[in-house]
C-alpha atoms as a PDB file:
ATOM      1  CA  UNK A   1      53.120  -3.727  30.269  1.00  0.00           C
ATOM      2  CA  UNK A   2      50.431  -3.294  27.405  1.00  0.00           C
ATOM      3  CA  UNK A   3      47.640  -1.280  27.835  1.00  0.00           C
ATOM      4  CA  UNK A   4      44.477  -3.502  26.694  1.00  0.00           C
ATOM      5  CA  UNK A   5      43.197  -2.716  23.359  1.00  0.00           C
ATOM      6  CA  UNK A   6      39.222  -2.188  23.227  1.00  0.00           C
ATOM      7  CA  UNK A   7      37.077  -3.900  20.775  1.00  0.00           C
ATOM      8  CA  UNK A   8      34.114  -2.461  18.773  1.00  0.00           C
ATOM      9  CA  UNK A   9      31.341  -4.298  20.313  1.00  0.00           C
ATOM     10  CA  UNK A  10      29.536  -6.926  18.357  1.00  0.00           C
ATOM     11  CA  UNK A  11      26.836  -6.346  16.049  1.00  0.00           C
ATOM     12  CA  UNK A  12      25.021  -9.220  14.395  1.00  0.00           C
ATOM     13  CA  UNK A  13      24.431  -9.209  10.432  1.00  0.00           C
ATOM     14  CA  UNK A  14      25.828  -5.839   9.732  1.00  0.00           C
ATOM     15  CA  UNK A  15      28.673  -3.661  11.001  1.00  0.00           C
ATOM     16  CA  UNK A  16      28.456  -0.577  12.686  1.00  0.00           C
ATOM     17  CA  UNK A  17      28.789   2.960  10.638  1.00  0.00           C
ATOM     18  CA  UNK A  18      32.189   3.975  10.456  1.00  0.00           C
ATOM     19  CA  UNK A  19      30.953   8.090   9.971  1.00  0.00           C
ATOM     20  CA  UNK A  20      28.188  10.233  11.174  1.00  0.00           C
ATOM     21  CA  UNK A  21      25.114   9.638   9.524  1.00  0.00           C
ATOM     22  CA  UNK A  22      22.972  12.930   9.332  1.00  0.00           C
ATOM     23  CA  UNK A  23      19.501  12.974   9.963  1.00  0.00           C
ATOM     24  CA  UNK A  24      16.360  13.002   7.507  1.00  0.00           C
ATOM     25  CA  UNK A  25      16.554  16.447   5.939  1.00  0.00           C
ATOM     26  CA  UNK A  26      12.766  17.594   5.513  1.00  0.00           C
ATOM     27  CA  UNK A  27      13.947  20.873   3.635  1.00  0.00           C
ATOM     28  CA  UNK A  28      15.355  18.482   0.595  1.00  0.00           C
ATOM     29  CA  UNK A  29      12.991  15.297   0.953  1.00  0.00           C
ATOM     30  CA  UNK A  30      16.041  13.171   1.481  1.00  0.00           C
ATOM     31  CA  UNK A  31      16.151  10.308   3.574  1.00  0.00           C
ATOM     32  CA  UNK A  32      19.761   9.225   5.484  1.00  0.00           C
ATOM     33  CA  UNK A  33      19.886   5.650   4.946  1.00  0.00           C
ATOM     34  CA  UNK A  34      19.474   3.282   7.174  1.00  0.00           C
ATOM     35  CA  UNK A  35      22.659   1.533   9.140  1.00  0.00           C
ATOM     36  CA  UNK A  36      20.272  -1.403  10.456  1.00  0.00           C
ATOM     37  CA  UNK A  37      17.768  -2.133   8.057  1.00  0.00           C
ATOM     38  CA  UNK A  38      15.093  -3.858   8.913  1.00  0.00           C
ATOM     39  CA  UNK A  39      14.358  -7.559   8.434  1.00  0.00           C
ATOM     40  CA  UNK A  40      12.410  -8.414   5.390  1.00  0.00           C
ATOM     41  CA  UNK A  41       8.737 -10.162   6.433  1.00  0.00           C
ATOM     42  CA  UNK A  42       7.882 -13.359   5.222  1.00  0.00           C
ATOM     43  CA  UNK A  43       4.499 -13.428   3.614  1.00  0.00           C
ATOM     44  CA  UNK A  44       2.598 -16.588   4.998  1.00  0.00           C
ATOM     45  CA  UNK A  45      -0.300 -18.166   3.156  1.00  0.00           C
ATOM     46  CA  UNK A  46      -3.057 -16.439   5.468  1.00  0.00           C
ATOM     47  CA  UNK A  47      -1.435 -13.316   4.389  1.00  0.00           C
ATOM     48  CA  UNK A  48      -1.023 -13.539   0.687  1.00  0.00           C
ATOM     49  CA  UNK A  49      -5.042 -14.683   0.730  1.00  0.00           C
ATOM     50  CA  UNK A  50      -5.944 -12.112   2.921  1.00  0.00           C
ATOM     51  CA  UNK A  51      -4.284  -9.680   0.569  1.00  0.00           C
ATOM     52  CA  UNK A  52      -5.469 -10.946  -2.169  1.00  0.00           C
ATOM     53  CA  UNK A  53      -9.099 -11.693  -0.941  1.00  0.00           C
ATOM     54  CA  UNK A  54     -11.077  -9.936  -3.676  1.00  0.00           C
ATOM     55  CA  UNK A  55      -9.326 -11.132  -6.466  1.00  0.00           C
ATOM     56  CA  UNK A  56      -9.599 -14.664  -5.410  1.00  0.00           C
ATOM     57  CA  UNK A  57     -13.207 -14.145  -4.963  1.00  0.00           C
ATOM     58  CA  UNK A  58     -13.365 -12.641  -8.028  1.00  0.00           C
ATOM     59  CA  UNK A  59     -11.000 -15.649  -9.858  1.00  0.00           C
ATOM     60  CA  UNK A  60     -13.306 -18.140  -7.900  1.00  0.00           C
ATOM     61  CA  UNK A  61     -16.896 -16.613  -9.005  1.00  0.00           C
ATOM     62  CA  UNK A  62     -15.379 -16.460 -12.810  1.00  0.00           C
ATOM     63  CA  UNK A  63     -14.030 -20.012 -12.726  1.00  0.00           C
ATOM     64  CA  UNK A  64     -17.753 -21.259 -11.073  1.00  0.00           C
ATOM     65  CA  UNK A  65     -19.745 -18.875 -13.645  1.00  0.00           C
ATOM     66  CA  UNK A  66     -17.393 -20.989 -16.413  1.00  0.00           C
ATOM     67  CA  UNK A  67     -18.170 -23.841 -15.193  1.00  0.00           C
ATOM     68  CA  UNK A  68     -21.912 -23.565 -14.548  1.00  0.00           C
ATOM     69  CA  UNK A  69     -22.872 -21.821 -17.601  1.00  0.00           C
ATOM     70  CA  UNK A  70     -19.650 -22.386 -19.685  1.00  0.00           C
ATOM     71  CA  UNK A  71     -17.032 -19.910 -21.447  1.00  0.00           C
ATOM     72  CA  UNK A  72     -19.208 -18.605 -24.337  1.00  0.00           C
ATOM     73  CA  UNK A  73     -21.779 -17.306 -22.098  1.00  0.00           C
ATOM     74  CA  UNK A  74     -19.823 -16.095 -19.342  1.00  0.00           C
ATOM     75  CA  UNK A  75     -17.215 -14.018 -21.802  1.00  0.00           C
ATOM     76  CA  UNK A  76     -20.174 -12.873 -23.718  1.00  0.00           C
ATOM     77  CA  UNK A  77     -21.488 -11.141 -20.087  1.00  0.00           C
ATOM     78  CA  UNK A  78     -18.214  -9.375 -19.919  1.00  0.00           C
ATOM     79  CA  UNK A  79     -17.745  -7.971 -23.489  1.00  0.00           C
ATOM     80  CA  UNK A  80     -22.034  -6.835 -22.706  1.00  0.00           C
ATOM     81  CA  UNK A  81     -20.562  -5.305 -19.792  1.00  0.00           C
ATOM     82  CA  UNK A  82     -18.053  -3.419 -21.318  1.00  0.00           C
ATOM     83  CA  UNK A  83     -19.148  -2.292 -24.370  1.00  0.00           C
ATOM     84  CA  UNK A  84     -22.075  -1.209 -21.809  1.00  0.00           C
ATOM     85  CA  UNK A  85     -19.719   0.897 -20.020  1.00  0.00           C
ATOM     86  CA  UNK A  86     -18.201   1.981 -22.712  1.00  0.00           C
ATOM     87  CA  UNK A  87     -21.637   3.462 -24.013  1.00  0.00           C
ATOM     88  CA  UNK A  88     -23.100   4.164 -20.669  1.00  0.00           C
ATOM     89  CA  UNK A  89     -21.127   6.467 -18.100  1.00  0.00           C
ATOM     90  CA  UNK A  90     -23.279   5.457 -15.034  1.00  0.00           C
ATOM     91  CA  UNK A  91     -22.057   1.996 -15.787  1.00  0.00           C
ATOM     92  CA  UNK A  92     -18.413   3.305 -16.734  1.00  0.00           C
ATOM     93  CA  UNK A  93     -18.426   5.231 -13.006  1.00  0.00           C
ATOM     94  CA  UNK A  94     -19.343   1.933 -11.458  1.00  0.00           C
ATOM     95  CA  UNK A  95     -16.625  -0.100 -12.813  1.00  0.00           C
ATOM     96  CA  UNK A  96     -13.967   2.638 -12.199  1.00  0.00           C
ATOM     97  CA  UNK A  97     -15.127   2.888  -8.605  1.00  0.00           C
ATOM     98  CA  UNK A  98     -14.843  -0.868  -8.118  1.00  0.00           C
ATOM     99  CA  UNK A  99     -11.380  -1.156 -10.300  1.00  0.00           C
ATOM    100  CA  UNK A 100     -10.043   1.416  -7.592  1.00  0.00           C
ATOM    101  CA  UNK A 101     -11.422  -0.597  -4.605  1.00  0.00           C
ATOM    102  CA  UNK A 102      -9.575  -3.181  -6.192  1.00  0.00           C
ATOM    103  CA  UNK A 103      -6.311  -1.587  -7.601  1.00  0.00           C
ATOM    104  CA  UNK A 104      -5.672   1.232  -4.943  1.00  0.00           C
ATOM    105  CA  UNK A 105      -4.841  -1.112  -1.670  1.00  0.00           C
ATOM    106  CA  UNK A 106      -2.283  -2.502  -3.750  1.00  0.00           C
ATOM    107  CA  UNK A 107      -0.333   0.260  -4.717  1.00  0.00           C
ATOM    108  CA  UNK A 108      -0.520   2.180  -0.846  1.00  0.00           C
ATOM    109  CA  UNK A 109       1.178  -1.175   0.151  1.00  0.00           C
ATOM    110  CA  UNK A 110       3.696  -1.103  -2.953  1.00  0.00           C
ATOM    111  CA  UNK A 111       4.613   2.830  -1.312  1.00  0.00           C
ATOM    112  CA  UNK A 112       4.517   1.636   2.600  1.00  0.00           C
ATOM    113  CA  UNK A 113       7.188  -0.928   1.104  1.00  0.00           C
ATOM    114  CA  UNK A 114       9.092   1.305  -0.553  1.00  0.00           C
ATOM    115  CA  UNK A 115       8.705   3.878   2.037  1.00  0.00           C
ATOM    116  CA  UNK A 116       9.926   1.681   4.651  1.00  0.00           C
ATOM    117  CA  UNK A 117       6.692   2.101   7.042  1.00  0.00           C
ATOM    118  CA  UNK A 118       7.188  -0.331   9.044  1.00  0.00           C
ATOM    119  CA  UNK A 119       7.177  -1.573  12.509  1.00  0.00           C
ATOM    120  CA  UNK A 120      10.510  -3.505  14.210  1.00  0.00           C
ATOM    121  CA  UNK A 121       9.184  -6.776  13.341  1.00  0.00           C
ATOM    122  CA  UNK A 122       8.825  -5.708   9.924  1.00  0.00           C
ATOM    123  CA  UNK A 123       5.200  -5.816   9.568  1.00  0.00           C
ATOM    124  CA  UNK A 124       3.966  -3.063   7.054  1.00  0.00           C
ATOM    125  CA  UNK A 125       0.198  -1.559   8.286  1.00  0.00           C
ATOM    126  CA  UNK A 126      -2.780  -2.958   7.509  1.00  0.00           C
ATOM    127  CA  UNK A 127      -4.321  -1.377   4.474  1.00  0.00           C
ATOM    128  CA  UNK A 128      -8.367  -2.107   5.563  1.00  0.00           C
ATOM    129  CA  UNK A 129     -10.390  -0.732   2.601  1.00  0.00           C
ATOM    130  CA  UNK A 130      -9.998   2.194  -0.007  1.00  0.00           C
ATOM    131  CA  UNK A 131     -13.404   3.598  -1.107  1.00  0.00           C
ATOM    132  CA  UNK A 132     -13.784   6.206  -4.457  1.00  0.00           C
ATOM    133  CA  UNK A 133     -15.719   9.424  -2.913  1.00  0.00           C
ATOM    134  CA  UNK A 134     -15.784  11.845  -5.829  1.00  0.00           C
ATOM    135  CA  UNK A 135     -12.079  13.010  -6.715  1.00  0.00           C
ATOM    136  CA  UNK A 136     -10.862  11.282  -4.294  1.00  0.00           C
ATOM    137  CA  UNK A 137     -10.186   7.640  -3.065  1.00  0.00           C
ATOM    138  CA  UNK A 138     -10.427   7.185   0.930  1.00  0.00           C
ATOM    139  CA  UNK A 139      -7.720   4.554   2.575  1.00  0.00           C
ATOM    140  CA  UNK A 140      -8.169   3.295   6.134  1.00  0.00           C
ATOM    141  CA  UNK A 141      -4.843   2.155   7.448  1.00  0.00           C
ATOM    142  CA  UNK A 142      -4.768   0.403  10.755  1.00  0.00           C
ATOM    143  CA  UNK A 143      -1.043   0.883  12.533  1.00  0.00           C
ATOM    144  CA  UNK A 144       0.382  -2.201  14.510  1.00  0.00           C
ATOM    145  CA  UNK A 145       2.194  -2.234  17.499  1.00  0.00           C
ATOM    146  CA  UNK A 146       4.533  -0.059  17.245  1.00  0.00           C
ATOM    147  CA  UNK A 147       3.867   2.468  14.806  1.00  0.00           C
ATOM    148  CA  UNK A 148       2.462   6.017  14.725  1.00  0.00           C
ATOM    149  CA  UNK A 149       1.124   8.276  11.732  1.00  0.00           C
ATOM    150  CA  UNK A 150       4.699   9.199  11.353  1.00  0.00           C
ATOM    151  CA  UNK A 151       6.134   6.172   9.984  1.00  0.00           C
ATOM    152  CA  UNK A 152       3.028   6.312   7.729  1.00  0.00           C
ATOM    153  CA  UNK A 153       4.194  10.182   7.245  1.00  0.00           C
ATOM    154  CA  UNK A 154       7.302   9.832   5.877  1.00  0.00           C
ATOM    155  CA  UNK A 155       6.387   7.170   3.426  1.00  0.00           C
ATOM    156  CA  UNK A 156       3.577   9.484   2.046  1.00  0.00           C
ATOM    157  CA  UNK A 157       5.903  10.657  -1.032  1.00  0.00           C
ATOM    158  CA  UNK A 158       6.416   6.904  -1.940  1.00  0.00           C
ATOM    159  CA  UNK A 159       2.751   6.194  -1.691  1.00  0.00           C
ATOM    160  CA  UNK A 160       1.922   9.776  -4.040  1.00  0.00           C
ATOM    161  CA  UNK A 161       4.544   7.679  -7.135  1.00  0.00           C
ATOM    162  CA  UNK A 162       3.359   4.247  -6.363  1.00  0.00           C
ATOM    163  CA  UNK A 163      -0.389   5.354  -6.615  1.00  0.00           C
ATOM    164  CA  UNK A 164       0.470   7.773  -9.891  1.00  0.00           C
ATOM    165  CA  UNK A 165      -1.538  10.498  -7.489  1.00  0.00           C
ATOM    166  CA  UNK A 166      -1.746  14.162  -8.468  1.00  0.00           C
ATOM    167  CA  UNK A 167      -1.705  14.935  -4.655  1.00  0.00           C
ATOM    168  CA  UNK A 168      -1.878  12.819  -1.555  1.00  0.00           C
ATOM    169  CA  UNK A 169      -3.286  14.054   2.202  1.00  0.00           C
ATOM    170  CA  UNK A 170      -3.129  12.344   5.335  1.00  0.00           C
ATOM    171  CA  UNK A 171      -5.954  12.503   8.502  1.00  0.00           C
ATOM    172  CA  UNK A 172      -5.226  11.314  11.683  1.00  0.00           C
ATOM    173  CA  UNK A 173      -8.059  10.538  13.739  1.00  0.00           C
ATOM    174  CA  UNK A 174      -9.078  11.060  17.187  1.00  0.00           C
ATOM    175  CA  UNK A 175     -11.175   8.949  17.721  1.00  0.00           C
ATOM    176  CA  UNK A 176      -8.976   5.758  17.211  1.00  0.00           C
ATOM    177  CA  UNK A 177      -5.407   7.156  17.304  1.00  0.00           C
ATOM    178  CA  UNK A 178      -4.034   3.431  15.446  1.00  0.00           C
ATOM    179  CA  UNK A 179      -5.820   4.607  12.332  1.00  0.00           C
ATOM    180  CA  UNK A 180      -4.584   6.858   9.699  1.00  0.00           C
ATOM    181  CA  UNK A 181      -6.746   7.968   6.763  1.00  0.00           C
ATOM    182  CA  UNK A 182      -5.417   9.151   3.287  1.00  0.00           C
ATOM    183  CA  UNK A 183      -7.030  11.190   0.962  1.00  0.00           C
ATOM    184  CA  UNK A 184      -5.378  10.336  -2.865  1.00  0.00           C
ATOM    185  CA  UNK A 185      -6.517  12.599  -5.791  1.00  0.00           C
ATOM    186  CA  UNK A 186      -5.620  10.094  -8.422  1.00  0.00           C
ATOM    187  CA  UNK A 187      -5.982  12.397 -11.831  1.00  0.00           C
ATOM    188  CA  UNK A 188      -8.900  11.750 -13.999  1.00  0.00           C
ATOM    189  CA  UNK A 189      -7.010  10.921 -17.498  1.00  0.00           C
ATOM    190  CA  UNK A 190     -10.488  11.555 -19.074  1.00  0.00           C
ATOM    191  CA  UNK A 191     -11.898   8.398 -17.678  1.00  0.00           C
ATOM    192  CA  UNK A 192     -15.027  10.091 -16.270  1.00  0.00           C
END
């Protein structure tokens, strides 16, 4: 009489590891990879405009400015405004401050991708607002369901390269535990 042989139960989309996979080493930075990865979200079109909110505001009030007053004026506005900041470092301050409002939500999402914060459903954080305060530029995150500052944690390296930040620091808050703040000293390259 055979004995029965036992299976290796089933696993949908990817196989089980075959060795032990050692934990995330905090001395070295390394991360063990991942034996179920997680599903890749699928941006819907609420999302990619949400996202993308200021710059199609910003693509709408050019194209109505063009439109209304016509090209000649509207790019002669914009090289005033810039040779204005260029002269001017009030002015110059201004438009850094609002090119970072801009330009630094985008690149904490590029590191939450690339740091894999995310929750089981695959949804990354919600990046609310990033405001310049002196050296610094201030990022609310909101966690989902889910999630805790950890996730958000770990990722913090990937965020430091993807925003080109000379240091990065993270406050948790107290007051409403599903946010996470960020502190990112972006260096100054002489701009101000």
């Amino acid at each position: 009489m055979s004995e029965p042989t036992r299976s290796r139960p089933e696993f949908k989309g990817v196989d089980p590891p075959d060795q032990y996979v050692p934990p995330d080493d905090p001395a070295t930075g390394r991360r063990a990879p991942d034996p179920w990865p997680l599903p890749e979200p699928m941006p819907t079109g609420i999302s990619v405009m949400t996202r993308w909110r200021r710059e199609i505001t910003l693509a709408g009030l050019t194209a109505s400015a063009m439109l209304q007053f016509g090209a000649a004026v509207v790019g002669m506005v914009v090289l005033t405004t810039l040779l204005t900041a260029m002269t001017a470092p009030p002015v110059r301050r201004v438009l850094l401050h609002a090119w970072n409002y801009v330009v630094v939500p985008h690149r904490v999402r590029v590191g939450l991708v690339s740091g894999r914060a995310r929750n089981r459903q695959g949804q990354l954080p919600l990046v609310h607002y990033a405001v310049p305060e002196g050296a610094y530029v201030r990022v609310e995150i909101g966690l989902r369901q889910r999630m805790s500052a950890d996730d958000v944690a770990r990722a913090l390296s990937d965020i430091r390269f993807a925003c080109g930040a000379a240091e990065i620091r993270m406050v948790t808050r107290t007051d409403r535990p599903n946010r996470v703040t960020l502190l990112i000293t972006r260096p100054r390259w002489g701009h101000i």
